[in-house]
Protein backbone atom coordinates (compact mmCIF):
# COMPACT_ATOMS: atom_id res chain seq x y z
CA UNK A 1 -16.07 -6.12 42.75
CA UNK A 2 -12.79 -8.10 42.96
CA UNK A 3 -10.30 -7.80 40.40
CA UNK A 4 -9.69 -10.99 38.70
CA UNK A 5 -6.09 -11.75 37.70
CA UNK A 6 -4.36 -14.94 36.56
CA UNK A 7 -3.32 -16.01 40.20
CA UNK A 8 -7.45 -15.62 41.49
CA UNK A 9 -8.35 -17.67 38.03
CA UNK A 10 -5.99 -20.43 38.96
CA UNK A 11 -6.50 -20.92 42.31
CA UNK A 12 -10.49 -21.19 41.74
CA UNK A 13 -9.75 -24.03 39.26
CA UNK A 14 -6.84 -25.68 41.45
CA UNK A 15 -4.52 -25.26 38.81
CA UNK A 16 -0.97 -23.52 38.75
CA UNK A 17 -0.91 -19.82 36.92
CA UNK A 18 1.74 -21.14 34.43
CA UNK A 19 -0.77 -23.85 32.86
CA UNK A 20 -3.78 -21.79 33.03
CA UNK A 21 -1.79 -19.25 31.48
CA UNK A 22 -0.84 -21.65 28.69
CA UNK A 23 -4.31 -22.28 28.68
CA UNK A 24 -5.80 -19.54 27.83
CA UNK A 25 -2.63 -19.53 25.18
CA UNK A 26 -4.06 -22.65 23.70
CA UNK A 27 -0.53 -23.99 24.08
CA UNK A 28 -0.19 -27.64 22.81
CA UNK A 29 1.22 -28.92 26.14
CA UNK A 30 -2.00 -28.17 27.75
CA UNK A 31 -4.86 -30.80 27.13
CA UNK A 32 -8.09 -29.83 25.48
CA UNK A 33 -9.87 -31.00 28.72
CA UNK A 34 -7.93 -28.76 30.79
CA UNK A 35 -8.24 -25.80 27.87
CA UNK A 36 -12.22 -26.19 28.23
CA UNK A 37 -12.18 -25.97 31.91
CA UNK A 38 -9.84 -22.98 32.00
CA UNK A 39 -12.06 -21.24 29.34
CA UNK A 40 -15.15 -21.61 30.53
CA UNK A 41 -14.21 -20.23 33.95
CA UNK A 42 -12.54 -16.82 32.36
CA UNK A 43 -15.59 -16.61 30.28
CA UNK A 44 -17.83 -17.00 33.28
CA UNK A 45 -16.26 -14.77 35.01
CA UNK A 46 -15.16 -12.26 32.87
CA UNK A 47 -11.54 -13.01 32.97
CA UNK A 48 -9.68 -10.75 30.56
CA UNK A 49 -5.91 -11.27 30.43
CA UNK A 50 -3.80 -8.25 30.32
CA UNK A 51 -1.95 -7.81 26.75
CA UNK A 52 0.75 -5.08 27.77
CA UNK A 53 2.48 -8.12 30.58
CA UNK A 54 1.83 -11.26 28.46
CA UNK A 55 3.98 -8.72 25.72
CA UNK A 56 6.48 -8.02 28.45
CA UNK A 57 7.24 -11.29 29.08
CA UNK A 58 7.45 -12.64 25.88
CA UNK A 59 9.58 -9.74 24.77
CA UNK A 60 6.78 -8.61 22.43
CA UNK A 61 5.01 -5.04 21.99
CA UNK A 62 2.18 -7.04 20.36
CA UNK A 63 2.43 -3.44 18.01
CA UNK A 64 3.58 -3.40 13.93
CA UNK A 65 4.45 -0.05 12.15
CA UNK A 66 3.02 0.62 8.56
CA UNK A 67 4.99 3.52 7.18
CA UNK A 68 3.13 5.10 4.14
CA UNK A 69 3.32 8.47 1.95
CA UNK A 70 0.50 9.70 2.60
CA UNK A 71 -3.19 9.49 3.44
CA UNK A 72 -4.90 11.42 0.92
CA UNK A 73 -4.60 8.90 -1.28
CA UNK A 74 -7.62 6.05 -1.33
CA UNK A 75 -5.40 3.45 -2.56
CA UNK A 76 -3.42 3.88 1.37
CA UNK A 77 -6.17 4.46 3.00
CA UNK A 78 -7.74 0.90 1.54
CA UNK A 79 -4.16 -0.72 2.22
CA UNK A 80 -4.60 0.00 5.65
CA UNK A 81 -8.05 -1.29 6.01
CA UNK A 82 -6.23 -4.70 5.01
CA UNK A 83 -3.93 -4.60 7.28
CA UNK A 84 -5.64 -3.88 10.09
CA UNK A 85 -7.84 -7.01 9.43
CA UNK A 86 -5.08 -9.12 9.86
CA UNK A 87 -3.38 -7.88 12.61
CA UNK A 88 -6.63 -7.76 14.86
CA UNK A 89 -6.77 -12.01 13.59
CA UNK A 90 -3.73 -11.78 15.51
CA UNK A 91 -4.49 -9.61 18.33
CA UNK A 92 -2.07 -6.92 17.83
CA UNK A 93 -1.71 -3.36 17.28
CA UNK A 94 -1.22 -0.92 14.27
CA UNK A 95 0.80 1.85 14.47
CA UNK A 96 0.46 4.22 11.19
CA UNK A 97 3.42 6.63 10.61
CA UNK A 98 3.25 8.95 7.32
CA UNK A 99 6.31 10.42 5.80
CA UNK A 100 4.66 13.29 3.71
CA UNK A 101 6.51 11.97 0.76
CA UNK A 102 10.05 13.18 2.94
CA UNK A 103 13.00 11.22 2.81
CA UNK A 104 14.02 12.76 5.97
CA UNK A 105 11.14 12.01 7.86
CA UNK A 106 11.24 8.43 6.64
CA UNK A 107 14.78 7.97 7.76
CA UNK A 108 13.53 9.43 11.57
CA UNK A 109 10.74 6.96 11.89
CA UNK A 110 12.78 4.24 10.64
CA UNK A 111 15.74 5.23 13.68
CA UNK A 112 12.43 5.31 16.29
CA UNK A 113 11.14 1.96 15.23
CA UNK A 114 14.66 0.09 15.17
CA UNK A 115 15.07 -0.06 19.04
CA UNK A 116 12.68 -2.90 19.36
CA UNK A 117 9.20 -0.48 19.63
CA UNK A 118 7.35 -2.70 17.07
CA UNK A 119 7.90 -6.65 16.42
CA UNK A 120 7.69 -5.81 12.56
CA UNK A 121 7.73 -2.76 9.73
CA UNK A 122 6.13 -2.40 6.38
CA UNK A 123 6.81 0.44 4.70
CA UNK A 124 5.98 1.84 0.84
CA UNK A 125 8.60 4.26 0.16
CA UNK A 126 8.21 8.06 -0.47
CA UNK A 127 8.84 9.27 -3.87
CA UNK A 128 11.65 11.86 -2.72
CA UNK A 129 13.71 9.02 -1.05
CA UNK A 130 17.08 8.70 -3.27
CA UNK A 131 19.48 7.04 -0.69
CA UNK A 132 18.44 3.59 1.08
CA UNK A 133 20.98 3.37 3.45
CA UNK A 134 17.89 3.92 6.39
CA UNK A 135 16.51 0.94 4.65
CA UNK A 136 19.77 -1.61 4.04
CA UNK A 137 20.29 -0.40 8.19
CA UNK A 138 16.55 -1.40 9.01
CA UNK A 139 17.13 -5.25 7.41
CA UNK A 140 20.76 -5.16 8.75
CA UNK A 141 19.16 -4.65 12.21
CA UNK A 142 17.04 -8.22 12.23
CA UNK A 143 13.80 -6.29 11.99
CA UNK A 144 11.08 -7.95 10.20
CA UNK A 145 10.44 -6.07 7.26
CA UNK A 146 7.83 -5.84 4.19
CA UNK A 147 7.67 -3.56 1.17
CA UNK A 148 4.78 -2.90 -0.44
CA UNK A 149 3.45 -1.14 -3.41
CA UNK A 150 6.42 1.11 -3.47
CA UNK A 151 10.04 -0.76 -2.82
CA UNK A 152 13.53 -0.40 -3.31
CA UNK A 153 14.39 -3.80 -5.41
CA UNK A 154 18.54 -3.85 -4.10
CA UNK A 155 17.03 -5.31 -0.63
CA UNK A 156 16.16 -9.17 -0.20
CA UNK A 157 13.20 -8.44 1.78
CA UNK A 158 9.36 -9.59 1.20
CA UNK A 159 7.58 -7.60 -1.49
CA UNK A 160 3.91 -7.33 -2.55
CA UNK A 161 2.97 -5.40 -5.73
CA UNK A 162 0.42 -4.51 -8.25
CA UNK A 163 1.19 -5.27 -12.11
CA UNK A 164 1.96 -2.18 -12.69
CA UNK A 165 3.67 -2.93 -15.80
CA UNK A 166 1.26 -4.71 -17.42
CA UNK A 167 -1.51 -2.40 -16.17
CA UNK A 168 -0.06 0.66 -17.84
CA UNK A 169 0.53 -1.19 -20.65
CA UNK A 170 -2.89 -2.36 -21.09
CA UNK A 171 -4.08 1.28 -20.24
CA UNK A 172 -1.92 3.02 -22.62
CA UNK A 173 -3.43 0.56 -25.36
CA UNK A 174 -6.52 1.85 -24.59
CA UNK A 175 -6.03 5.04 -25.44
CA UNK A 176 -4.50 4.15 -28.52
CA UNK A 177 -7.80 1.68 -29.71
CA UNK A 178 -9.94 5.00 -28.71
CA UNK A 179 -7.67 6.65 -30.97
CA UNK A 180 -5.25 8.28 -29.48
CA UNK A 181 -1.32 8.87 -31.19
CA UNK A 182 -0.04 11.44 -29.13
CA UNK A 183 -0.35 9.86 -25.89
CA UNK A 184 1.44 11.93 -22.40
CA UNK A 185 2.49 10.19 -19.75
CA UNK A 186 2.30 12.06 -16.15
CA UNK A 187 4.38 10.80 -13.53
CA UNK A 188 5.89 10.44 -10.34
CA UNK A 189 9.46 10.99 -9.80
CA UNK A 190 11.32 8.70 -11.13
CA UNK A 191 13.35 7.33 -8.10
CA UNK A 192 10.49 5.14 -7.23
CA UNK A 193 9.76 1.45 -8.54
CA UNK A 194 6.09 1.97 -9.56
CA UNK A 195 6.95 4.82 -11.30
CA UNK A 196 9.46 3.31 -13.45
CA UNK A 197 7.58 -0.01 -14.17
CA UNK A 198 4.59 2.32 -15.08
CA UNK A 199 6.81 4.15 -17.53
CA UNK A 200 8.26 0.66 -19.12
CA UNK A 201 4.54 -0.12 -19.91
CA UNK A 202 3.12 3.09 -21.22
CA UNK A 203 6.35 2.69 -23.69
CA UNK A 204 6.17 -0.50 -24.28
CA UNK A 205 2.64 -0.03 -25.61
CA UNK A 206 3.62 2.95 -27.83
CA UNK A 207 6.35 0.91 -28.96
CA UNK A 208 4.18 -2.02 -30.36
CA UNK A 209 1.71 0.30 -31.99
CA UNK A 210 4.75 2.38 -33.73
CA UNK A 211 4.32 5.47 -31.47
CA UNK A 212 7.74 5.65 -30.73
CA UNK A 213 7.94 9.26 -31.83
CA UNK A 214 5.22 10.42 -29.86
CA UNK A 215 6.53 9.16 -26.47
CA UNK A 216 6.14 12.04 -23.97
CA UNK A 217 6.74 11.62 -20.06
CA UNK A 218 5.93 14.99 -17.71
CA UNK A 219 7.36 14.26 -14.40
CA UNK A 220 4.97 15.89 -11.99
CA UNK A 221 5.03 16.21 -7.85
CA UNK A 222 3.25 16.65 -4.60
CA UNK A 223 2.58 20.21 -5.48
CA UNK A 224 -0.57 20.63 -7.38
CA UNK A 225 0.00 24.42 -8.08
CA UNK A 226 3.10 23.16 -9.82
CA UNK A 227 1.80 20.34 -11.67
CA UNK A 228 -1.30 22.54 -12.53
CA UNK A 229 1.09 24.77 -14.58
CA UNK A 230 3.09 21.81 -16.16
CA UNK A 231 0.04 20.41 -17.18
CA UNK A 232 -1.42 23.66 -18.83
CA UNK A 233 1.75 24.49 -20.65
CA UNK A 234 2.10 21.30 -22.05
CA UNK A 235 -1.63 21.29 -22.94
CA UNK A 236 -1.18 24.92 -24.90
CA UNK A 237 1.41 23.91 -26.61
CA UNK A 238 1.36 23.29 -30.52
CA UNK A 239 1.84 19.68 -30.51
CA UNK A 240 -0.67 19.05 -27.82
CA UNK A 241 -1.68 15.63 -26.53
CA UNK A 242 -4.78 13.61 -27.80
CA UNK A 243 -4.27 11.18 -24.68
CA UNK A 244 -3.11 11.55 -20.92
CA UNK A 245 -2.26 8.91 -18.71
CA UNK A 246 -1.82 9.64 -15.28
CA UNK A 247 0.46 7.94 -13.00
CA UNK A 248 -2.03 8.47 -9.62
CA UNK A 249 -5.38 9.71 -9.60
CA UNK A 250 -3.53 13.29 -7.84
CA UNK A 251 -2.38 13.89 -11.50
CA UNK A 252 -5.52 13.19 -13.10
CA UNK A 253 -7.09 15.71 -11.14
CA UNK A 254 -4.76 18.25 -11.64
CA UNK A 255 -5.08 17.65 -15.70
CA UNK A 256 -9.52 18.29 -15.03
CA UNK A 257 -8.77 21.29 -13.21
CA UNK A 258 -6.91 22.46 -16.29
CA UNK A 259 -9.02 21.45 -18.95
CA UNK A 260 -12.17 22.95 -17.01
CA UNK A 261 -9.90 26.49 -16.77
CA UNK A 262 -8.85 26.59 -20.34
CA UNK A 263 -11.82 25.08 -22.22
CA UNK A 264 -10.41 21.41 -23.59
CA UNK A 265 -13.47 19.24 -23.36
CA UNK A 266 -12.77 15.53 -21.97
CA UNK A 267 -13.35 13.06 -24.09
CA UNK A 268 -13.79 14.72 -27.35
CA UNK A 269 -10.67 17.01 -27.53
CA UNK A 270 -8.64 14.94 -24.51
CA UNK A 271 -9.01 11.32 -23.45
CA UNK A 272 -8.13 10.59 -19.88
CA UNK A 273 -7.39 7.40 -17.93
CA UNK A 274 -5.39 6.64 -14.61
CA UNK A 275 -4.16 4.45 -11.66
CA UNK A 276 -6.80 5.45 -9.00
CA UNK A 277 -8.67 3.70 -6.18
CA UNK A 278 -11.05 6.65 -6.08
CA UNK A 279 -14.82 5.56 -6.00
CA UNK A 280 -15.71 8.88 -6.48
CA UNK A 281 -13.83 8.57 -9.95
CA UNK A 282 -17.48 7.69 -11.15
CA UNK A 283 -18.59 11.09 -9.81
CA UNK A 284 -15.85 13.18 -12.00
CA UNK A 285 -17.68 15.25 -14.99
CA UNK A 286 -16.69 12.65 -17.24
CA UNK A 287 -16.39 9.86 -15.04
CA UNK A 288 -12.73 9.39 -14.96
CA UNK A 289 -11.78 5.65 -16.44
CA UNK A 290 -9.57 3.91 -14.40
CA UNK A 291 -6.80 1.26 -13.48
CA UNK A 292 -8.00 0.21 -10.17
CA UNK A 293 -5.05 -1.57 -7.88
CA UNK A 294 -6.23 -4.61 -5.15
CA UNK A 295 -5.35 -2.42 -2.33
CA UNK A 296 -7.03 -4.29 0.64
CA UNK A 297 -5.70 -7.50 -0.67
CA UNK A 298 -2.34 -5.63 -1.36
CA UNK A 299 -2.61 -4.97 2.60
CA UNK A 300 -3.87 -8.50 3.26
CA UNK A 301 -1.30 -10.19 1.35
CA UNK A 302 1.93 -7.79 3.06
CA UNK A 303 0.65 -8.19 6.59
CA UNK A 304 0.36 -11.69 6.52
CA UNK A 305 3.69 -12.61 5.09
CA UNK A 306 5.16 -10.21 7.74
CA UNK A 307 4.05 -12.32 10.63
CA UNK A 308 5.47 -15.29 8.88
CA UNK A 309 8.55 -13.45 9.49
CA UNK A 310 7.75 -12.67 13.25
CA UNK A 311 6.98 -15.61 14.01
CA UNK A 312 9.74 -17.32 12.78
CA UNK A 313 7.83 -19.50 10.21
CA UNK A 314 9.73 -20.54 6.87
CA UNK A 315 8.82 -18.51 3.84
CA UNK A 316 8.02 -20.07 0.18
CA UNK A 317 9.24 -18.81 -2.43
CA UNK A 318 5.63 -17.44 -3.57
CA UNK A 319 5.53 -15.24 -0.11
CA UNK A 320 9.04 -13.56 -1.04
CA UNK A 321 7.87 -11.89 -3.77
CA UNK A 322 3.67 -11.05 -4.74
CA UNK A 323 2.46 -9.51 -7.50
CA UNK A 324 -1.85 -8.83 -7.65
CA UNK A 325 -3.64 -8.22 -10.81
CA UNK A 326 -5.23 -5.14 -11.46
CA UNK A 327 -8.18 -3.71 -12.84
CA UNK A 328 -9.05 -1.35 -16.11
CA UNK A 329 -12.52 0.28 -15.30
CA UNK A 330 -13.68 2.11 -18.64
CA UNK A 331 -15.81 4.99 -18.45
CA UNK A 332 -16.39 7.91 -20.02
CA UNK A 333 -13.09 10.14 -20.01
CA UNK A 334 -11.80 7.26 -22.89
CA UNK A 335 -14.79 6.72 -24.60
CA UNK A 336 -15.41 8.42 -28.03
CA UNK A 337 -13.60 8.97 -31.28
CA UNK A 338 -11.16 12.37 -32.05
């Protein structure tokens, strides 16, 4: 069989490569007449153009980077599923770096991807990252870039975000109307955004409800052996907590592994709730209740402003900066009276 290229297509339809190639574009210099003819034909035949030299000569890989923490997590996993959806709308390619919550590994794949190896980056931060000069270089450098979930607010860039204020407010009331006083708070370092707008509501609901003296934040990490024994101490000790909220669903795991180990029965002795995109939260003996983020819209949402961006298209106001409602699921980890 002969290989068709652009030149073959052309001559068969006794046109020049240049407007078939627009063509096939859909370029608005070409006429719809012509477009039809020059479509049919490379459907006919089985024309496929070659993506890696249309890129090369319109100085495009056709390739974005999404930089993420990690892939254990559903919520990423979900995010991605997003993004891919819009990217194959537009014909390109995904290329998924993870920094294993390392600040040093973020800074390397930020270097790599700077030189012009993707058209555009979206990255959510790792919780270890404490200096943003890798980041403030990155936008210095023209690259098209989006945060999402987790940012670093000091950069004008494109931002999409849960409420995660409001969310952990709402959650922490919860816990309070299921009557809880002594209410812990587990989270993520406290470097990143999501952790500290998490915080502000779990406070801000233990302020409105008087609490204030029973405000109690555990920082916890990426090691679960670690957080295990956090989590155990602080649950032996004499002024133990009635409530947990977890920051991500990592955290609420670690606090079931504990209370199977040392005997405190979930709901009756400990209520639990946290952020988690976790189906299998339903599965978890109780079923975990949950504040369930719009990840795949979160992905959505992030992708499509960062082709704006590529392709040079003005941005409202409403694309600079997105924030997504999420979800309380109730189930049976809150349910119950102490």
């Amino acid at each position: 069989m002969v290989k068709l290229d652009l030149k073959k297509l052309a001559k068969e339809l006794n046109l020049s490569p240049s407007t078939v190639s627009r063509a096939l574009r859909d370029s608005h210099e070409i006429s719809e007449q012509t477009k039809d003819r020059v479509k049919e034909l490379a459907a006919r035949l089985g024309y496929q153009p070659n993506p890696h030299a249309s890129s090369l000569r319109q100085s495009k890989s056709k390739t974005i980077a999404v930089i993420i923490p990690e892939i254990q997590n559903n919520f990423f996993s979900q995010i991605l599923n997003g993004v891919e959806q819009v990217a194959r709308e537009k014909k390109y390619h995904v290329l998924i770096y993870l920094t294993h919550e390392d600040q040093n590994r973020e800074n390397e794949i930020l270097n790599l991807l700077r030189n012009g190896r993707v058209d555009g980056i979206m990255i959510s931060i790792s919780n270890t990252t404490s200096n943003f000069e890798h980041l403030e270089a990155c936008k210095a450098s023209g690259m098209p870039l989006v945060f999402f979930d987790r940012i670093y607010d000091h950069i004008r860039v494109p931002r999409v975000t849960s409420d995660d204020e409001d969310a952990a407010f709402k959650a922490t009331e919860l816990l309070i109307k299921r009557g809880c006083k002594n209410i812990t708070f587990l989270t993520l370092s406290n470097n990143l955004s999501i952790s500290k707008r998490r915080q502000a509501g779990y406070e801000r609901a233990m302020l409105k409800y008087r609490l204030v003296d029973h405000l109690n934040v555990l920082e916890c990490s990426a090691n679960d052996e670690l957080n295990r024994q956090k989590i155990k101490e602080h649950l032996l000790a004499e002024q133990r907590p009635d409530g947990i909220f977890a920051a991500i669903e990592k955290f609420a795991v670690n606090t079931y592994e504990v209370c199977n180990e040392i005997g405190i029965s979930i709901p009756s002795q400990l209520k639990v709730i946290s952020f988690s995109n976790l189906s299998a939260s339903a599965l978890f003996a109780p079923p975990l209740s949950t504040v369930v983020q719009p990840a795949y819209t979160i992905g959505q949402r992030a992708t499509e402003v960062l082709f704006k961006i590529i392709e040079k298209k003005t941005l409202l106001p409403s694309d600079k900066k997105i924030t997504l409602s999420s979800e309380i699921i109730e189930r049976k980890s809150t349910s119950g009276k102490n």
